[in-house]
PDB file of N, CA and C in Angstrom:
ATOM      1  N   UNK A   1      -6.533  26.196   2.151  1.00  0.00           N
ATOM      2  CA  UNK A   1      -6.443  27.329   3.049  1.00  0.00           C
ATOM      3  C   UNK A   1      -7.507  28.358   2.669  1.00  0.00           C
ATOM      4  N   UNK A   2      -8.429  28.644   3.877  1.00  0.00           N
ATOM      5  CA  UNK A   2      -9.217  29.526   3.293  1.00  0.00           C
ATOM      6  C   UNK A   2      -8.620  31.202   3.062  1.00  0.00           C
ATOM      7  N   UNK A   3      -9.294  32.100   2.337  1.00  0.00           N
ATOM      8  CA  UNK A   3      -8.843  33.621   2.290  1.00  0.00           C
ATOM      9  C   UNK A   3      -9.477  34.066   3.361  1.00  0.00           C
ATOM     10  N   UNK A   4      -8.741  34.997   3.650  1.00  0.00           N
ATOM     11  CA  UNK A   4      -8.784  35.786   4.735  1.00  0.00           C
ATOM     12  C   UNK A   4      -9.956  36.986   4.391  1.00  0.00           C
ATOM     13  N   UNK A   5     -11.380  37.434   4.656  1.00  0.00           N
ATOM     14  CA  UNK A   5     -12.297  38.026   4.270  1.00  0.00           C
ATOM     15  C   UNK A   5     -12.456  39.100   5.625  1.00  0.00           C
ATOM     16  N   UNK A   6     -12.062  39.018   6.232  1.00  0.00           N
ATOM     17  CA  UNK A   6     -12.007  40.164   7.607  1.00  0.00           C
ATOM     18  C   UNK A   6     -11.533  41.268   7.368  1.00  0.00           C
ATOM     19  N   UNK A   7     -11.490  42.352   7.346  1.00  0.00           N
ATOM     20  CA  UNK A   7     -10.490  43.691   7.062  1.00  0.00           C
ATOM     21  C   UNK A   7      -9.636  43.562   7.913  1.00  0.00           C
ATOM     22  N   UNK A   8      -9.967  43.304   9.455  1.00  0.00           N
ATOM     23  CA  UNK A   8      -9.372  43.246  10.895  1.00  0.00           C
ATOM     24  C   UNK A   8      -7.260  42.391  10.567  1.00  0.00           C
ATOM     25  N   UNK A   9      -8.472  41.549  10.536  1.00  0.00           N
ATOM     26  CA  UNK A   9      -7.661  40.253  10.606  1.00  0.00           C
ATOM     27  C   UNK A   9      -6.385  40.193   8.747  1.00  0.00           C
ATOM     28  N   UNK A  10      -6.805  41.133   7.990  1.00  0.00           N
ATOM     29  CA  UNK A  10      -6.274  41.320   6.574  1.00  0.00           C
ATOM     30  C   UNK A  10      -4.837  42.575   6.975  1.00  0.00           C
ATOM     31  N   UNK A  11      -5.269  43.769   8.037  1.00  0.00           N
ATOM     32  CA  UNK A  11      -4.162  43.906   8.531  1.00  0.00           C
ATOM     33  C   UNK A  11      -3.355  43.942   9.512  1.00  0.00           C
ATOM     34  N   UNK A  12      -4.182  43.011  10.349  1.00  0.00           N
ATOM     35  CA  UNK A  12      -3.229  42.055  11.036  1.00  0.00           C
ATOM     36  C   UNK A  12      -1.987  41.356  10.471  1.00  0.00           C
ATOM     37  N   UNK A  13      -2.378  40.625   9.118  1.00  0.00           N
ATOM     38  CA  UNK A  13      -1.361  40.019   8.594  1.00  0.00           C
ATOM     39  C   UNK A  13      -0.344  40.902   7.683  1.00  0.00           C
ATOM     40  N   UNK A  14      -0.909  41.925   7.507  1.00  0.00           N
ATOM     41  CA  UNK A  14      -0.386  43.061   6.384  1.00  0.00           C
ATOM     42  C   UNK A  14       0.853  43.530   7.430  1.00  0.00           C
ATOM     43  N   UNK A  15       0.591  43.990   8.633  1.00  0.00           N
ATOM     44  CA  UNK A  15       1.214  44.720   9.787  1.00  0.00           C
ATOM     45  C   UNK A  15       2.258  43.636   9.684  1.00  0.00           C
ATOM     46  N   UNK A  16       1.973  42.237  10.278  1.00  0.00           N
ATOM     47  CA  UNK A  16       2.958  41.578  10.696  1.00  0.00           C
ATOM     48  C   UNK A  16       3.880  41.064   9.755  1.00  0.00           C
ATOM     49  N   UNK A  17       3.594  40.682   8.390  1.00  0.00           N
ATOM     50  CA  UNK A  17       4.302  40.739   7.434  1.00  0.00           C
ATOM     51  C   UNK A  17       5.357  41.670   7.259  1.00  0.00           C
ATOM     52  N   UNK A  18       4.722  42.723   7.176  1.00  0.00           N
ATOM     53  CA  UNK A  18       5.748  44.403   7.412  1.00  0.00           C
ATOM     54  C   UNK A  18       6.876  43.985   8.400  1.00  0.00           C
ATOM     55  N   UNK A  19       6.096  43.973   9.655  1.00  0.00           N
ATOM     56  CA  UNK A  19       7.060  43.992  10.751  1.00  0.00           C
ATOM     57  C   UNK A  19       8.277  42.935  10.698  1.00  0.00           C
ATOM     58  N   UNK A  20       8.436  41.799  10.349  1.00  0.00           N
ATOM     59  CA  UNK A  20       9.414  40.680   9.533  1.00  0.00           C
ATOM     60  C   UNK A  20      10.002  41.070   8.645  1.00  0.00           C
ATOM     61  N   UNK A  21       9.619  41.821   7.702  1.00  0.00           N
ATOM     62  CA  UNK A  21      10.922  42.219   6.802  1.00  0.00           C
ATOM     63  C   UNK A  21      11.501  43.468   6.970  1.00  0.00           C
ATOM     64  N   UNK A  22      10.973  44.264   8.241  1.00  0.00           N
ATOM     65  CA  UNK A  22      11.859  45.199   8.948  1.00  0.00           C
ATOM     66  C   UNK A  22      12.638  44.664   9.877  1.00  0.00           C
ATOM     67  N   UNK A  23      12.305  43.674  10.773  1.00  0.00           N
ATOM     68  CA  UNK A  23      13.005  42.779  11.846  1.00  0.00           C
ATOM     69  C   UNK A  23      14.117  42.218  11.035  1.00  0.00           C
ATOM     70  N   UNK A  24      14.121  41.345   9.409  1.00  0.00           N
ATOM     71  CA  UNK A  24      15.197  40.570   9.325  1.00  0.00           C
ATOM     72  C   UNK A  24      15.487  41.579   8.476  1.00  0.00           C
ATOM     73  N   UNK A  25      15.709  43.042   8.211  1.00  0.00           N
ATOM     74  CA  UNK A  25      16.670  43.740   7.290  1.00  0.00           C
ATOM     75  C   UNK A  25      16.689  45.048   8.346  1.00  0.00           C
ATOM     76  N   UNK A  26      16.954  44.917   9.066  1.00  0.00           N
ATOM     77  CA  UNK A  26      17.321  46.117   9.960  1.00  0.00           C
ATOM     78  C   UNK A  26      18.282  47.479   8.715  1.00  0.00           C
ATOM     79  N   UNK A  27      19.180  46.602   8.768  1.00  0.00           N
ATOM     80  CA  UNK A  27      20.231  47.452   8.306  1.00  0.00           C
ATOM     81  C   UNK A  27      19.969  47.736   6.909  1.00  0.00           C
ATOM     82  N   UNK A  28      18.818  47.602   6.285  1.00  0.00           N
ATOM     83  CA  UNK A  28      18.478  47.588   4.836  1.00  0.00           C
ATOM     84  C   UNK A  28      17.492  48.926   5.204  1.00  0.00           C
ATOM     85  N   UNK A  29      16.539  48.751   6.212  1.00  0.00           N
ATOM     86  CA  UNK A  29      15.860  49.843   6.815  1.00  0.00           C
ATOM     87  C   UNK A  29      16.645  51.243   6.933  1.00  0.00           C
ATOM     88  N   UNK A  30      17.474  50.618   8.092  1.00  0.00           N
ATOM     89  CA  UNK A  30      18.195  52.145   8.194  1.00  0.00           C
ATOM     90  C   UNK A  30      19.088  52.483   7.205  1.00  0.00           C
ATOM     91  N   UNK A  31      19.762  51.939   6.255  1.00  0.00           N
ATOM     92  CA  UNK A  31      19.942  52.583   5.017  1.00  0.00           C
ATOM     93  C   UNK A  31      19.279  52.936   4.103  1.00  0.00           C
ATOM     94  N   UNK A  32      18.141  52.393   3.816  1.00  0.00           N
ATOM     95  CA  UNK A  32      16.946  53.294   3.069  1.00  0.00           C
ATOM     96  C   UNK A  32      16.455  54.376   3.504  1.00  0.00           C
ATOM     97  N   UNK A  33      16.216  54.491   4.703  1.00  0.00           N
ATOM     98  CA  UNK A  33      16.058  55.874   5.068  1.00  0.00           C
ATOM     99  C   UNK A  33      16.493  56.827   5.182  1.00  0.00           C
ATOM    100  N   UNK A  34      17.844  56.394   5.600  1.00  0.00           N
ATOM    101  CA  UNK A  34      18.547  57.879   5.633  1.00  0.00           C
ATOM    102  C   UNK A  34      19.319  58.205   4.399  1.00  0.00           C
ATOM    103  N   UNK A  35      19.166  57.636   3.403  1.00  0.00           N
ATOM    104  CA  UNK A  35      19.556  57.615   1.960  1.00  0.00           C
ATOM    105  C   UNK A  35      18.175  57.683   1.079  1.00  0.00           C
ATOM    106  N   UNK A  36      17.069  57.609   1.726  1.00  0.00           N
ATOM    107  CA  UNK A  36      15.838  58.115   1.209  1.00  0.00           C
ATOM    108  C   UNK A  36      15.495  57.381  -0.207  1.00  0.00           C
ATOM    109  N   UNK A  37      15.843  55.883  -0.097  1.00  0.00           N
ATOM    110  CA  UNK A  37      15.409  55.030  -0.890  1.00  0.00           C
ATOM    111  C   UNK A  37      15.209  53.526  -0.566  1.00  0.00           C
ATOM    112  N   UNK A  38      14.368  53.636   0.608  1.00  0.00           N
ATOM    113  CA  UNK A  38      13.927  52.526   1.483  1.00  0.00           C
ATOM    114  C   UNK A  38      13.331  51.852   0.257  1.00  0.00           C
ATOM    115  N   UNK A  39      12.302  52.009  -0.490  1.00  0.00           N
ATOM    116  CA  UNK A  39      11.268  51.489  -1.502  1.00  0.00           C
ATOM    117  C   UNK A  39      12.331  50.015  -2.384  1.00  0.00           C
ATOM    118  N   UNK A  40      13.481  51.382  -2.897  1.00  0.00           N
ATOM    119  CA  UNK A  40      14.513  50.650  -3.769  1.00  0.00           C
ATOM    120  C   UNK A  40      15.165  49.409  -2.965  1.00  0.00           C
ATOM    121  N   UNK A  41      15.593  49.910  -1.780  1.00  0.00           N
ATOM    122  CA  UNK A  41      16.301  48.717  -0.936  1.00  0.00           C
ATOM    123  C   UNK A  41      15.851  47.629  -0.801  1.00  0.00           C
ATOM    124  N   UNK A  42      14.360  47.842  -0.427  1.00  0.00           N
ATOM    125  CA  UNK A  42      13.574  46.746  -0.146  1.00  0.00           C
ATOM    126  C   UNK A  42      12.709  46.095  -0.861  1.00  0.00           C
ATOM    127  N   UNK A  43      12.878  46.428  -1.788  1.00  0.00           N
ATOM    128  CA  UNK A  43      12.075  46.437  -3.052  1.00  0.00           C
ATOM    129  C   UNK A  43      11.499  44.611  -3.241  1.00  0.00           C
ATOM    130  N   UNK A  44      13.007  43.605  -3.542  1.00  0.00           N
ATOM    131  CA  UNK A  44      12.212  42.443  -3.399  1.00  0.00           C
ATOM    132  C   UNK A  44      11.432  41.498  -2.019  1.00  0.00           C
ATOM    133  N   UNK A  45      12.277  42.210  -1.137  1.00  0.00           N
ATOM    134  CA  UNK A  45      11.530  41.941   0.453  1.00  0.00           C
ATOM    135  C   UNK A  45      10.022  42.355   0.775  1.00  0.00           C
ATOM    136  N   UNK A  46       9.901  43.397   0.155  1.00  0.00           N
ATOM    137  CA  UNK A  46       8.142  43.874   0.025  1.00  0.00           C
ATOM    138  C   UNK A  46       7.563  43.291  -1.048  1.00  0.00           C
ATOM    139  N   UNK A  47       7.984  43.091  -2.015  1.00  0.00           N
ATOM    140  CA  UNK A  47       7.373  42.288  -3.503  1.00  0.00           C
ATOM    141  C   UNK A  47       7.162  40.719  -2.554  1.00  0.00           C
ATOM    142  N   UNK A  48       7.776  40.259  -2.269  1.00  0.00           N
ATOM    143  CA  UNK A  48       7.459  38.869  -1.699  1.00  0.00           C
ATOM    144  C   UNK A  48       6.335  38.979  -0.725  1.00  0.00           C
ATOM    145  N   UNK A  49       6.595  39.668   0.056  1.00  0.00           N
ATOM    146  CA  UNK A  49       5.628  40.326   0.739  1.00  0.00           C
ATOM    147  C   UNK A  49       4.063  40.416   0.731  1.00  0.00           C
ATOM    148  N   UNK A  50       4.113  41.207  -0.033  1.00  0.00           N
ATOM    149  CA  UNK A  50       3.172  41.502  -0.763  1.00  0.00           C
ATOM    150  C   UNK A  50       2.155  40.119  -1.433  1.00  0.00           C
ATOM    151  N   UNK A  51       3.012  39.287  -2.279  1.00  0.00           N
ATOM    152  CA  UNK A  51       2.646  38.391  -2.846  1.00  0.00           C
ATOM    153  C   UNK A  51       2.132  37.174  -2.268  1.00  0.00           C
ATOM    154  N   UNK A  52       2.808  37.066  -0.711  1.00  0.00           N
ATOM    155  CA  UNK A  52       2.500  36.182   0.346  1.00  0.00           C
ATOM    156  C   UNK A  52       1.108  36.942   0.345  1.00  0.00           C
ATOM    157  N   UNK A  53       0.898  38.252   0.900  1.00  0.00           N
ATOM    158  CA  UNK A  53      -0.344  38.270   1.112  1.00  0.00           C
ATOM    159  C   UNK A  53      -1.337  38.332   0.839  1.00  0.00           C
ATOM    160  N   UNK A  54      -1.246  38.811  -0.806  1.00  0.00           N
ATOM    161  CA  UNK A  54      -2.517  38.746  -1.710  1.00  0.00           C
ATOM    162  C   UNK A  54      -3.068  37.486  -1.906  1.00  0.00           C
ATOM    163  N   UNK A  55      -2.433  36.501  -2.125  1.00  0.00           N
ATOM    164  CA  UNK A  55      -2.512  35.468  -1.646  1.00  0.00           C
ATOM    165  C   UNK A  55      -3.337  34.704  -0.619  1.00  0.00           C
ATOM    166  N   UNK A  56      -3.505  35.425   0.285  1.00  0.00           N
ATOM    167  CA  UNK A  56      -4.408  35.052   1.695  1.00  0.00           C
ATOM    168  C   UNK A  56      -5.404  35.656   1.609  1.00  0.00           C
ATOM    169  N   UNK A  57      -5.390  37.034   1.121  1.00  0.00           N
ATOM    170  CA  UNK A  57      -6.795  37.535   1.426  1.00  0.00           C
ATOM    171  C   UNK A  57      -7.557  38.132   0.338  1.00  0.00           C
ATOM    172  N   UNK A  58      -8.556  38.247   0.549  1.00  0.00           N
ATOM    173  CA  UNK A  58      -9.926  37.954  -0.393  1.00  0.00           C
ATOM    174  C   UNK A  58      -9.666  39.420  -1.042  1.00  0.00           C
ATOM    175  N   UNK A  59      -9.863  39.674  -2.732  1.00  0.00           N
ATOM    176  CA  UNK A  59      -9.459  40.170  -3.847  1.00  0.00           C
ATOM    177  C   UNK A  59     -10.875  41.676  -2.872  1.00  0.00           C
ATOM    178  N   UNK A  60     -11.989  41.439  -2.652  1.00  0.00           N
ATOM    179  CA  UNK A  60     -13.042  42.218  -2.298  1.00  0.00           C
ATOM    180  C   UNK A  60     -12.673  43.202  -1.366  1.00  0.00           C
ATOM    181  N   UNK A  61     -11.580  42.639  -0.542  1.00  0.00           N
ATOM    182  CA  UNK A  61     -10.742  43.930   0.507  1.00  0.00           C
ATOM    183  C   UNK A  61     -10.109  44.859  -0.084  1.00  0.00           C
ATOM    184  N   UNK A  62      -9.905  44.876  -1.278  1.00  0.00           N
ATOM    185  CA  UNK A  62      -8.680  45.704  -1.308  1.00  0.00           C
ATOM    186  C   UNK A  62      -7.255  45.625  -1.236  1.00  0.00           C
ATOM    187  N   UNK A  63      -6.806  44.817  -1.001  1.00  0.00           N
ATOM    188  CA  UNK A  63      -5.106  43.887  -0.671  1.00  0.00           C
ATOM    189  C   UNK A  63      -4.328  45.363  -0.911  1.00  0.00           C
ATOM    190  N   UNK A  64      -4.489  45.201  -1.948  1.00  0.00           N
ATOM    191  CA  UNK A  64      -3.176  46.503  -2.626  1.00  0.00           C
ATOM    192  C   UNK A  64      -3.424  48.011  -1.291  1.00  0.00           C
ATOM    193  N   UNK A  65      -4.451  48.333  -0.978  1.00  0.00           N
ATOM    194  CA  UNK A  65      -4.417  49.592  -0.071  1.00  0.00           C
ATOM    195  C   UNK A  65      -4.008  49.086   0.999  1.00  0.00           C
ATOM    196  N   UNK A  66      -4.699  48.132   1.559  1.00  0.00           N
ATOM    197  CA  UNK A  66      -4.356  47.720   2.893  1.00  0.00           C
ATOM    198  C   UNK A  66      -2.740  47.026   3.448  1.00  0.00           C
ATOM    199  N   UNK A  67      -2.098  46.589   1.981  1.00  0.00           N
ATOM    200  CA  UNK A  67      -0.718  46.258   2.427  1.00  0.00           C
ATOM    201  C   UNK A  67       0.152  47.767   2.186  1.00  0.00           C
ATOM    202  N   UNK A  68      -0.361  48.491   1.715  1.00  0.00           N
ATOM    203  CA  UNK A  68       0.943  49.776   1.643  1.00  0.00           C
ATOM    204  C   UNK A  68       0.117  50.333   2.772  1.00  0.00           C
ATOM    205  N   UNK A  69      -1.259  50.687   3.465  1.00  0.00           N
ATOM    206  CA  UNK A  69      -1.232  51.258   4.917  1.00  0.00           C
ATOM    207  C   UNK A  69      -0.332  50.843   5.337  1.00  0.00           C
ATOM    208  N   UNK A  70      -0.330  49.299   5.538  1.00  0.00           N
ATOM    209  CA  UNK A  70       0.718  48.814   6.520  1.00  0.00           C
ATOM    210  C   UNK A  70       2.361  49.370   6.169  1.00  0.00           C
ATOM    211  N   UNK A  71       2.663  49.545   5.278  1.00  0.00           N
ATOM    212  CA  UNK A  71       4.308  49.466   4.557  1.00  0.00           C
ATOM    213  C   UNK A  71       4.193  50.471   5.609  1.00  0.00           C
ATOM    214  N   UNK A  72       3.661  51.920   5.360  1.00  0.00           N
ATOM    215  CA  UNK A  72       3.706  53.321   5.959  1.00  0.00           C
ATOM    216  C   UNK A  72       3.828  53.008   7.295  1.00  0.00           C
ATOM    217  N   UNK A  73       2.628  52.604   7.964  1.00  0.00           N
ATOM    218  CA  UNK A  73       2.423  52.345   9.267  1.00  0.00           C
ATOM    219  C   UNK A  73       3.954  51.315  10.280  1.00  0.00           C
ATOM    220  N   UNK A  74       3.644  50.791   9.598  1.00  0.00           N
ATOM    221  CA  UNK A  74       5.461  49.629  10.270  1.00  0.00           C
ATOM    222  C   UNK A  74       6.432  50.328   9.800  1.00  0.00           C
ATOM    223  N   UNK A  75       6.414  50.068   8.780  1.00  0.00           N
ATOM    224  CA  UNK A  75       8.258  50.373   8.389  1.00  0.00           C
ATOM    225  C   UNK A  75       8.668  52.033   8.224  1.00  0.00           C
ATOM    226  N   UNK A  76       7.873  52.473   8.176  1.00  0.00           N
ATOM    227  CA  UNK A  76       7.985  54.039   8.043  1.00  0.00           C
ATOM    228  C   UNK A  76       8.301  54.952   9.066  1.00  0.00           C
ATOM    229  N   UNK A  77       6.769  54.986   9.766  1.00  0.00           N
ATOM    230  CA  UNK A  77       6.575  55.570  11.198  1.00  0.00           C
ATOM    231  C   UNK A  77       7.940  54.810  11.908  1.00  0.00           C
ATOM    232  N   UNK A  78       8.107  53.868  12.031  1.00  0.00           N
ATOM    233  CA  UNK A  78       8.726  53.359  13.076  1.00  0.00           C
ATOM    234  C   UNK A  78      10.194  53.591  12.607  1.00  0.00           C
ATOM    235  N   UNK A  79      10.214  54.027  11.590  1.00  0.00           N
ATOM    236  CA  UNK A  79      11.556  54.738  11.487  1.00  0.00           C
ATOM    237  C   UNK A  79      12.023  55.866  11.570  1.00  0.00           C
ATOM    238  N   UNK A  80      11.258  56.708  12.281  1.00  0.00           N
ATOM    239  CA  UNK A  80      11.221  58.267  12.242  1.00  0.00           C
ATOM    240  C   UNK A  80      12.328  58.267  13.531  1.00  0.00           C
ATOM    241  N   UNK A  81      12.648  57.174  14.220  1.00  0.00           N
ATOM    242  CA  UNK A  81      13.931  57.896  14.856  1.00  0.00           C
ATOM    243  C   UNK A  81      15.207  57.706  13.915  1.00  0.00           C
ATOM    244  N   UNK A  82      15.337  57.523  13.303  1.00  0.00           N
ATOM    245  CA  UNK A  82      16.723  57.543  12.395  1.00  0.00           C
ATOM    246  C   UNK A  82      16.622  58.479  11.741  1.00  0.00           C
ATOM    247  N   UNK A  83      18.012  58.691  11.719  1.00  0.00           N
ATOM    248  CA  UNK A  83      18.174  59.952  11.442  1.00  0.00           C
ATOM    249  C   UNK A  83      18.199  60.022   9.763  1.00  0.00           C
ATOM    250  N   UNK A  84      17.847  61.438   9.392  1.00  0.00           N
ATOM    251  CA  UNK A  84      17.425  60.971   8.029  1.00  0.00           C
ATOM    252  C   UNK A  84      16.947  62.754   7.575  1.00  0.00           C
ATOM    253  N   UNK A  85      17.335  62.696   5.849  1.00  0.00           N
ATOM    254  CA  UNK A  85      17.274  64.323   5.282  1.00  0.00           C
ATOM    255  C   UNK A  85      15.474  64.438   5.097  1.00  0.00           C
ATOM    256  N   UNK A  86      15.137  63.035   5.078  1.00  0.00           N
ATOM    257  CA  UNK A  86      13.599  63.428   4.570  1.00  0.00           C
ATOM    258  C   UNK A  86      12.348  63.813   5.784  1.00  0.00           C
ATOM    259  N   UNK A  87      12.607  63.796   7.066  1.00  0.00           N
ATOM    260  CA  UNK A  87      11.989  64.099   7.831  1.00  0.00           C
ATOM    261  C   UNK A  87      12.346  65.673   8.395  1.00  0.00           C
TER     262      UNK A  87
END
C-alpha cells in the first residue's frame, strides 16, 4: 500500500476517520462534551485512529497536526449544538 503524500487527500482521510468514531460513539460524544472530557472518553477510539492513519500517510506531512485539525474540525465544531458548560 502506498503512503498517502498529498496534504489534500491526508485530510481527507484524517476528516473521515474522525467522522467514524463520532458516527459509531455518538453517545460517547455527547457525554464528553457536556461533561467536558470528550479527549478522556474517547481516548482509545482516537488512539486507534490516529494509528490507522499515521500509518497511511507520509511522515513529511506532518500526520500529528493534520489529524488533531481534523479531531477539532469533526468532532468538536460539530458538537457545538450540545449542550455543554464549555461553550
Amino acid at each position: 500500500m502506498n503512503m498517502i503524500d498529498n496534504p489534500d487527500q491526508a485530510k481527507r482521510l484524517a476528516r473521515a476517520i474522525i467522522s467514524d468514531v463520532a458516527l459509531y460513539n455518538t453517545e460517547k460524544v455527547e457525554s464528553g462534551i457536556k461533561n467536558d472530557n470528550i479527549f478522556d472518553v474517547l481516548q482509545e477510539e482516537l488512539e486507534e485512529g490516529r494509528q490507522h492513519f499515521f500509518s497511511r500517510v507520509a511522515p513529511e506531512l506532518k500526520p500529528e497536526a493534520i489529524f488533531d485539525i481534523a479531531v477539532v474540525d469533526v468532532l468538536i465544531k460539530r458538537a457545538g449544538k450540545i449542550e455543554s458548560d464549555i461553550w
